[in-house]
PDB file of N, CA and C in Angstrom:
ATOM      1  N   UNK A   1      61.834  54.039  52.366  1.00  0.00           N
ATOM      2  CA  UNK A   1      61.059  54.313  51.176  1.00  0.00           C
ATOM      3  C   UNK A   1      60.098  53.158  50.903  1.00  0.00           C
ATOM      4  N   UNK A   2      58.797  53.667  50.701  1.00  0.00           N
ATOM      5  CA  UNK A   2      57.659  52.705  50.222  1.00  0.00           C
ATOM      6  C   UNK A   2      58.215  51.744  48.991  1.00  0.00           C
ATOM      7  N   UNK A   3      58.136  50.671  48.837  1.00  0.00           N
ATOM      8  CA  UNK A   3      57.904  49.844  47.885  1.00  0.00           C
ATOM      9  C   UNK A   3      56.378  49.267  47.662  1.00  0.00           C
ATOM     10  N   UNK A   4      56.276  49.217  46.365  1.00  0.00           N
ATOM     11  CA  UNK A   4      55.006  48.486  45.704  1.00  0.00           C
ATOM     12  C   UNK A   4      54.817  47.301  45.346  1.00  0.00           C
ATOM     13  N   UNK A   5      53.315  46.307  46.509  1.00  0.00           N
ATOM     14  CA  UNK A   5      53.355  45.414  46.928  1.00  0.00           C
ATOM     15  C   UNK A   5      52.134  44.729  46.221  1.00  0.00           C
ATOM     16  N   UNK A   6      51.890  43.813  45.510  1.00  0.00           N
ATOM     17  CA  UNK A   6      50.690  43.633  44.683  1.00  0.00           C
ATOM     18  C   UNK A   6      50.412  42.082  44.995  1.00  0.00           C
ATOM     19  N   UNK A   7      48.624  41.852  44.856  1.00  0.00           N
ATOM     20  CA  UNK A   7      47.792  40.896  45.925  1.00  0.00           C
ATOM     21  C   UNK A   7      47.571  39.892  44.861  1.00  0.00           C
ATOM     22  N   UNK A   8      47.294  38.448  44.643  1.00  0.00           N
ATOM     23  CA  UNK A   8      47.213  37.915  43.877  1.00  0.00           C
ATOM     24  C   UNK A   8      45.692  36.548  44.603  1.00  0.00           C
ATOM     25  N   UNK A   9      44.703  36.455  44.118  1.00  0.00           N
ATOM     26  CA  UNK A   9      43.827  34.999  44.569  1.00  0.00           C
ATOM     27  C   UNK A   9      44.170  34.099  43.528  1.00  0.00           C
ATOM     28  N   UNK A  10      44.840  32.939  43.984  1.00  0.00           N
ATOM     29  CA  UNK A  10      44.515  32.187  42.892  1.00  0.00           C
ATOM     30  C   UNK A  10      44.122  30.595  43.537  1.00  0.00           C
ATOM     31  N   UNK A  11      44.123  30.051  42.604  1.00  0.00           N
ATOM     32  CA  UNK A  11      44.089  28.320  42.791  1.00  0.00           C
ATOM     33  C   UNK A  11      43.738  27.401  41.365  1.00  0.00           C
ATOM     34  N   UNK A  12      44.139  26.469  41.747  1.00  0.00           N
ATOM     35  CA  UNK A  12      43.973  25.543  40.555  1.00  0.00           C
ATOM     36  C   UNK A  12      43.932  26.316  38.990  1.00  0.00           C
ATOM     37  N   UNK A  13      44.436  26.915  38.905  1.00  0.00           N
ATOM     38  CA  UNK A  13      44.213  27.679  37.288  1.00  0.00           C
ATOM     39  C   UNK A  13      43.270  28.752  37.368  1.00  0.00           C
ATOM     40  N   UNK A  14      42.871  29.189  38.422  1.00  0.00           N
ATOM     41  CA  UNK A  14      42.053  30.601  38.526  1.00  0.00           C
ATOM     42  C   UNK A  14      43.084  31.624  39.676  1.00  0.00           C
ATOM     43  N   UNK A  15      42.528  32.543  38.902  1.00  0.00           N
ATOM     44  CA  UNK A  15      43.492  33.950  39.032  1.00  0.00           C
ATOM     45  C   UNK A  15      42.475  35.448  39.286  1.00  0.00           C
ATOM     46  N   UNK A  16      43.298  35.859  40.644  1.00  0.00           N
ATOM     47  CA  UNK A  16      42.212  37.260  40.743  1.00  0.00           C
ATOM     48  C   UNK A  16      43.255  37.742  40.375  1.00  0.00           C
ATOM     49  N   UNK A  17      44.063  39.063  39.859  1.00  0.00           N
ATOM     50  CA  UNK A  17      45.216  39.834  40.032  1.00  0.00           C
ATOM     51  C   UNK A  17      45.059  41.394  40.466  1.00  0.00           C
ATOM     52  N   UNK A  18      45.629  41.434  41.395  1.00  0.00           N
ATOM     53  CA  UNK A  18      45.853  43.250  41.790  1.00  0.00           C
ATOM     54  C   UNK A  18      46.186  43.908  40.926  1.00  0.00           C
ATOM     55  N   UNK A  19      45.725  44.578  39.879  1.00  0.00           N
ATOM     56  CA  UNK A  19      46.828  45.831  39.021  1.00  0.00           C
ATOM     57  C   UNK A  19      47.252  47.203  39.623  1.00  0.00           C
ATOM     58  N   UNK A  20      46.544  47.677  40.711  1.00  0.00           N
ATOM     59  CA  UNK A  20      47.161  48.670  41.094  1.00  0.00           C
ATOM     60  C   UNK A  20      48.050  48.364  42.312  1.00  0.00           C
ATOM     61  N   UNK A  21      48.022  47.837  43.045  1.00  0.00           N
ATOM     62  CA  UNK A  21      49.015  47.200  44.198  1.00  0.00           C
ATOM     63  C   UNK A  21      48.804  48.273  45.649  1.00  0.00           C
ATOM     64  N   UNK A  22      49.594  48.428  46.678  1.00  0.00           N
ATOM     65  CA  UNK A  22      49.920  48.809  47.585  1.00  0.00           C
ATOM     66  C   UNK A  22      51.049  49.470  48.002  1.00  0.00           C
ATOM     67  N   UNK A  23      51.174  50.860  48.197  1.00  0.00           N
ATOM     68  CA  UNK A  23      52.680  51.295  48.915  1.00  0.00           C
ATOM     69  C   UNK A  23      53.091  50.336  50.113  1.00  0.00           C
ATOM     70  N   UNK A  24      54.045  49.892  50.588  1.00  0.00           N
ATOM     71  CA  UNK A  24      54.249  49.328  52.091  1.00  0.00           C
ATOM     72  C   UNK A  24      55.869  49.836  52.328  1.00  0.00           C
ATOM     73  N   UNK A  25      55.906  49.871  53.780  1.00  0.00           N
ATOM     74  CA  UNK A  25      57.150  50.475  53.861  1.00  0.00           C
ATOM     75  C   UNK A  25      58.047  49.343  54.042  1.00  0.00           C
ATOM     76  N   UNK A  26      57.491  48.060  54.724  1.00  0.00           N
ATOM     77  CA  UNK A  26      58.202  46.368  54.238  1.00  0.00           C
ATOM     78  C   UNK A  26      57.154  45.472  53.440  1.00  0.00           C
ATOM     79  N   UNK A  27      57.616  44.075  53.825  1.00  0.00           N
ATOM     80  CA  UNK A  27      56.993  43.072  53.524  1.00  0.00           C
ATOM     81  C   UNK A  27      55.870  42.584  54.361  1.00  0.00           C
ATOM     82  N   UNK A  28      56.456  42.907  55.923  1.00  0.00           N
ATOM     83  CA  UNK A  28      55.734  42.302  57.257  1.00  0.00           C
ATOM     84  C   UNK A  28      54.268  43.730  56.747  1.00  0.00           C
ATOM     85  N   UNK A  29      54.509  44.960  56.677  1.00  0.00           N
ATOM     86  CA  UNK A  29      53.467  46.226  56.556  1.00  0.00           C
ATOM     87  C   UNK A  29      52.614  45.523  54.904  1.00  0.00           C
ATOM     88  N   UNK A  30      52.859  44.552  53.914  1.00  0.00           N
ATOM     89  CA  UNK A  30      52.581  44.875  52.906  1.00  0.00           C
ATOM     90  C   UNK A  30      51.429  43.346  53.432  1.00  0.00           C
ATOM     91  N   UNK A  31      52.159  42.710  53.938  1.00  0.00           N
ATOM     92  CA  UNK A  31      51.405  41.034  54.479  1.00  0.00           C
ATOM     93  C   UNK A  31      50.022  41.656  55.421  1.00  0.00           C
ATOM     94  N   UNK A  32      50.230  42.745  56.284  1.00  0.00           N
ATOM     95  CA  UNK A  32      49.286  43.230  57.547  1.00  0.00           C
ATOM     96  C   UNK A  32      47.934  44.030  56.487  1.00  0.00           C
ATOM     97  N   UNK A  33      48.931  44.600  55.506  1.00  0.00           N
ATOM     98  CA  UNK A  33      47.051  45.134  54.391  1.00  0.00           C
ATOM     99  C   UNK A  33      46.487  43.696  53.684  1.00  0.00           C
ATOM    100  N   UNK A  34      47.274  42.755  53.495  1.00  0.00           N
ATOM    101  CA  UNK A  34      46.963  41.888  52.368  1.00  0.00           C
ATOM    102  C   UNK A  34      45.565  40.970  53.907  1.00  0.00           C
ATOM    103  N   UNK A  35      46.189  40.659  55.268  1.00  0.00           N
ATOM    104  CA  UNK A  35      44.983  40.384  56.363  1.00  0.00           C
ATOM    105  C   UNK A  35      43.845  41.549  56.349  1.00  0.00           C
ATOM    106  N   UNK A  36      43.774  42.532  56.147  1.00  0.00           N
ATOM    107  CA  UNK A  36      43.027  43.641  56.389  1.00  0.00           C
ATOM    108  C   UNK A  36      42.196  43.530  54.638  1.00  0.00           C
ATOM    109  N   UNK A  37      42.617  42.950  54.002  1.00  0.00           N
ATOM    110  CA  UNK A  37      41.730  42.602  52.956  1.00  0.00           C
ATOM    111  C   UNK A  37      41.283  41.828  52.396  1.00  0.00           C
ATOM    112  N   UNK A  38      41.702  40.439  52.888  1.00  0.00           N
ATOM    113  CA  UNK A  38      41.364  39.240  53.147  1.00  0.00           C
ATOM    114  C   UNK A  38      39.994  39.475  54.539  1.00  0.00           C
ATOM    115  N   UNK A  39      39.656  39.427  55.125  1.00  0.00           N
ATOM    116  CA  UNK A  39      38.976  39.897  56.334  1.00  0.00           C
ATOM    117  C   UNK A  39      37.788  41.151  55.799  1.00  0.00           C
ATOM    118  N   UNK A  40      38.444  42.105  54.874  1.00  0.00           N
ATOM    119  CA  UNK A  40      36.973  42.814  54.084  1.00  0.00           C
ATOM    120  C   UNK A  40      36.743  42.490  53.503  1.00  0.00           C
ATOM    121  N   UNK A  41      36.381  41.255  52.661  1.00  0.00           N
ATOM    122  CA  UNK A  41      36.528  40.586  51.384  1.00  0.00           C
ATOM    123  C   UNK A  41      35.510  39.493  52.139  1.00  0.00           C
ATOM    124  N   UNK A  42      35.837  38.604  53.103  1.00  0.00           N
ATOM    125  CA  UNK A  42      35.243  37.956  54.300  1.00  0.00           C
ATOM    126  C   UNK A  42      33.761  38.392  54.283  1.00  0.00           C
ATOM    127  N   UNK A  43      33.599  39.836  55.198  1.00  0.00           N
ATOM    128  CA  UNK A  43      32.662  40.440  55.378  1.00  0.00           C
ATOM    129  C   UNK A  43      31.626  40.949  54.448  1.00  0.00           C
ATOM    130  N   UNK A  44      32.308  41.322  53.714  1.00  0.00           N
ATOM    131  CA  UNK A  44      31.532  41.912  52.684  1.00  0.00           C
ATOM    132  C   UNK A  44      30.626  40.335  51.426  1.00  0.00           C
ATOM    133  N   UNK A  45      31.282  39.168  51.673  1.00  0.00           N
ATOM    134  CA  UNK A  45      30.871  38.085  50.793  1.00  0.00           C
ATOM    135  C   UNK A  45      31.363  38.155  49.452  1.00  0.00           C
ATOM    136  N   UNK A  46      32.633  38.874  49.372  1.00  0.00           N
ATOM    137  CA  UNK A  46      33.256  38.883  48.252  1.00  0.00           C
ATOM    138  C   UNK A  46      34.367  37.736  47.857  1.00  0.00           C
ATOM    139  N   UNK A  47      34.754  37.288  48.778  1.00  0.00           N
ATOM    140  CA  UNK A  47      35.636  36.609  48.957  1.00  0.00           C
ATOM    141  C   UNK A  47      35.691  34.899  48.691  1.00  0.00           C
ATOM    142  N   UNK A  48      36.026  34.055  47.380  1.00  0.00           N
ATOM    143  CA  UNK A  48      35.708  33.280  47.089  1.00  0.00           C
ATOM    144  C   UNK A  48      35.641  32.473  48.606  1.00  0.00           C
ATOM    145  N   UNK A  49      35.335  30.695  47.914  1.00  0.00           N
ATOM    146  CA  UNK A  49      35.114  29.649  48.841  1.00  0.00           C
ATOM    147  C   UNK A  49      36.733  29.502  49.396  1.00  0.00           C
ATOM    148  N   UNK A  50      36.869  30.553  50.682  1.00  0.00           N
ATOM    149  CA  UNK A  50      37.767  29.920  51.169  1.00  0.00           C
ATOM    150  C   UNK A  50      38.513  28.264  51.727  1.00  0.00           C
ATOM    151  N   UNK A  51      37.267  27.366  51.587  1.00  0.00           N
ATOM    152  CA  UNK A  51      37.528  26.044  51.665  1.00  0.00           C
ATOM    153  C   UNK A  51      38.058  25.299  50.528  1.00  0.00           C
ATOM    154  N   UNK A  52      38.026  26.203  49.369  1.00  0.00           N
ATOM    155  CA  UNK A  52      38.055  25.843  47.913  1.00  0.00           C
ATOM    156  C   UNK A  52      39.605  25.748  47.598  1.00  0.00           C
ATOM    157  N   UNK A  53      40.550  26.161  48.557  1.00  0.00           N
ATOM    158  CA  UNK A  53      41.819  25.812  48.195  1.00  0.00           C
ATOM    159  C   UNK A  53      42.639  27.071  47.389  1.00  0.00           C
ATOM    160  N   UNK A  54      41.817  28.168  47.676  1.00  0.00           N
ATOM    161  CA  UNK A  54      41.879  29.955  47.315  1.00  0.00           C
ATOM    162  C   UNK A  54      43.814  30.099  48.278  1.00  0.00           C
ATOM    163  N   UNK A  55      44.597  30.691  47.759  1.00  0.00           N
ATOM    164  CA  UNK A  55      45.564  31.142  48.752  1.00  0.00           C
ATOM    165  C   UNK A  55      45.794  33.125  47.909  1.00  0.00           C
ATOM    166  N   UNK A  56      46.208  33.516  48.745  1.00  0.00           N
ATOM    167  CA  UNK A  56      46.703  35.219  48.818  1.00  0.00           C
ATOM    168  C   UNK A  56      48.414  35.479  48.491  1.00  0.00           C
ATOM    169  N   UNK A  57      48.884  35.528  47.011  1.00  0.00           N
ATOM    170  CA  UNK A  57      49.850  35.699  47.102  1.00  0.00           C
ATOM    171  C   UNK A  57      50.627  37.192  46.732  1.00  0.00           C
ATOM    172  N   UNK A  58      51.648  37.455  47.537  1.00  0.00           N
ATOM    173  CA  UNK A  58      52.389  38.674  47.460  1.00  0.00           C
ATOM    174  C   UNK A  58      53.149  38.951  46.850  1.00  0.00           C
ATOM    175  N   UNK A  59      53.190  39.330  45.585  1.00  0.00           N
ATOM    176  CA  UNK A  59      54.350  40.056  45.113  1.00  0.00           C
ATOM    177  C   UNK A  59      55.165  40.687  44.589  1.00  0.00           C
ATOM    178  N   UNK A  60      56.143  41.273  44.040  1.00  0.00           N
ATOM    179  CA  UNK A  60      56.747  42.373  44.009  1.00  0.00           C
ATOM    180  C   UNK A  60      55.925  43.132  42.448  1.00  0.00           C
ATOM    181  N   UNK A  61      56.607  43.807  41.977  1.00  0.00           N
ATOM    182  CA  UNK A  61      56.589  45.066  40.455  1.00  0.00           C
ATOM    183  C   UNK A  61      56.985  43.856  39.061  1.00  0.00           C
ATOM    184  N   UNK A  62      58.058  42.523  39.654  1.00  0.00           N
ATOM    185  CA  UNK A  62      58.218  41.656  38.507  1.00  0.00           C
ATOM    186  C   UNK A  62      57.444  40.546  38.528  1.00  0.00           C
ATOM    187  N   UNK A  63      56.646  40.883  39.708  1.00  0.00           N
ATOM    188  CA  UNK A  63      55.897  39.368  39.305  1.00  0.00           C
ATOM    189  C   UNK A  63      56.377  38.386  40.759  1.00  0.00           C
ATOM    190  N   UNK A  64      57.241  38.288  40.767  1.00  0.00           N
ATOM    191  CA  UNK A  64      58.017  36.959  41.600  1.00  0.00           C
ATOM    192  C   UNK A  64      57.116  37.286  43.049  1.00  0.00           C
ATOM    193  N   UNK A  65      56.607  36.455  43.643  1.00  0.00           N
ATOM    194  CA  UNK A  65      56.190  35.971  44.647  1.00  0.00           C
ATOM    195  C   UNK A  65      56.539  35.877  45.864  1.00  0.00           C
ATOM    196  N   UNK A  66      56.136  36.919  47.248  1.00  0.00           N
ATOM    197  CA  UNK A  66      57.537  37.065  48.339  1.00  0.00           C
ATOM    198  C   UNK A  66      56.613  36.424  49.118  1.00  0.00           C
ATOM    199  N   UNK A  67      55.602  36.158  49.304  1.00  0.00           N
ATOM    200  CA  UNK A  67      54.910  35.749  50.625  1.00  0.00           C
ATOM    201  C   UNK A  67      53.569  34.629  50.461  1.00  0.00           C
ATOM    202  N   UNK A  68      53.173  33.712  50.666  1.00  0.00           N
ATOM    203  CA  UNK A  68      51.655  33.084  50.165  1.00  0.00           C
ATOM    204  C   UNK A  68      50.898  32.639  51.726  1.00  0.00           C
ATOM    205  N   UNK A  69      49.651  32.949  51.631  1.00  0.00           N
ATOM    206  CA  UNK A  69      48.867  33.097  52.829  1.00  0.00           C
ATOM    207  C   UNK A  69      47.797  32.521  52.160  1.00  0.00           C
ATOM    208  N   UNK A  70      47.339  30.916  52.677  1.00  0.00           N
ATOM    209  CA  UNK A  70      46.667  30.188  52.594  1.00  0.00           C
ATOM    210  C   UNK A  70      45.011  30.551  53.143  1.00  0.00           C
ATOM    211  N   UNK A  71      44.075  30.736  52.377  1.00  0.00           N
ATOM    212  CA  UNK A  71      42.877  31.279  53.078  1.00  0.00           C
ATOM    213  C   UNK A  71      42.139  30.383  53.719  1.00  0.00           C
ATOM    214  N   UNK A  72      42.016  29.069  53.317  1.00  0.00           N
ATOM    215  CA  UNK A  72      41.449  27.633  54.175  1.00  0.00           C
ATOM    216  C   UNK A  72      42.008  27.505  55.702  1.00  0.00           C
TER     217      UNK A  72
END
């Protein structure tokens, strides 16, 4: 069964937040969309100064944090 997996940018006191999130059927499937949108985000020039100390964090429906993927 899918669980709902939600994307977070932050750094130093700035905050992007996902409100609608992602079905994934794990963590490893929920980490592989969070690269696949990190990477369109890239392309498209949406995507803050990844040198800026930006990281991608994962996690659950309460909040708590399962995974962090450094964008630098």
């Amino acid at each position: 069964m899918a669980e709902r997996y939600y994307f977070r940018l932050s750094r130093d006191g700035e905050t992007i937040e996902d409100e609608a999130g992602v079905p994934a059927a794990s963590l490893a499937h929920a980490e592989a969309e969070a690269l696949v949108l990190i990477e369109e985000f890239r392309r498209s020039g949406e995507l803050p100064d990844p040198a800026a100390g930006w990281r991608m964090e994962i996690h659950d429906g309460n909040g708590t944090v399962l995974r962090t993927l450094q964008l630098s």
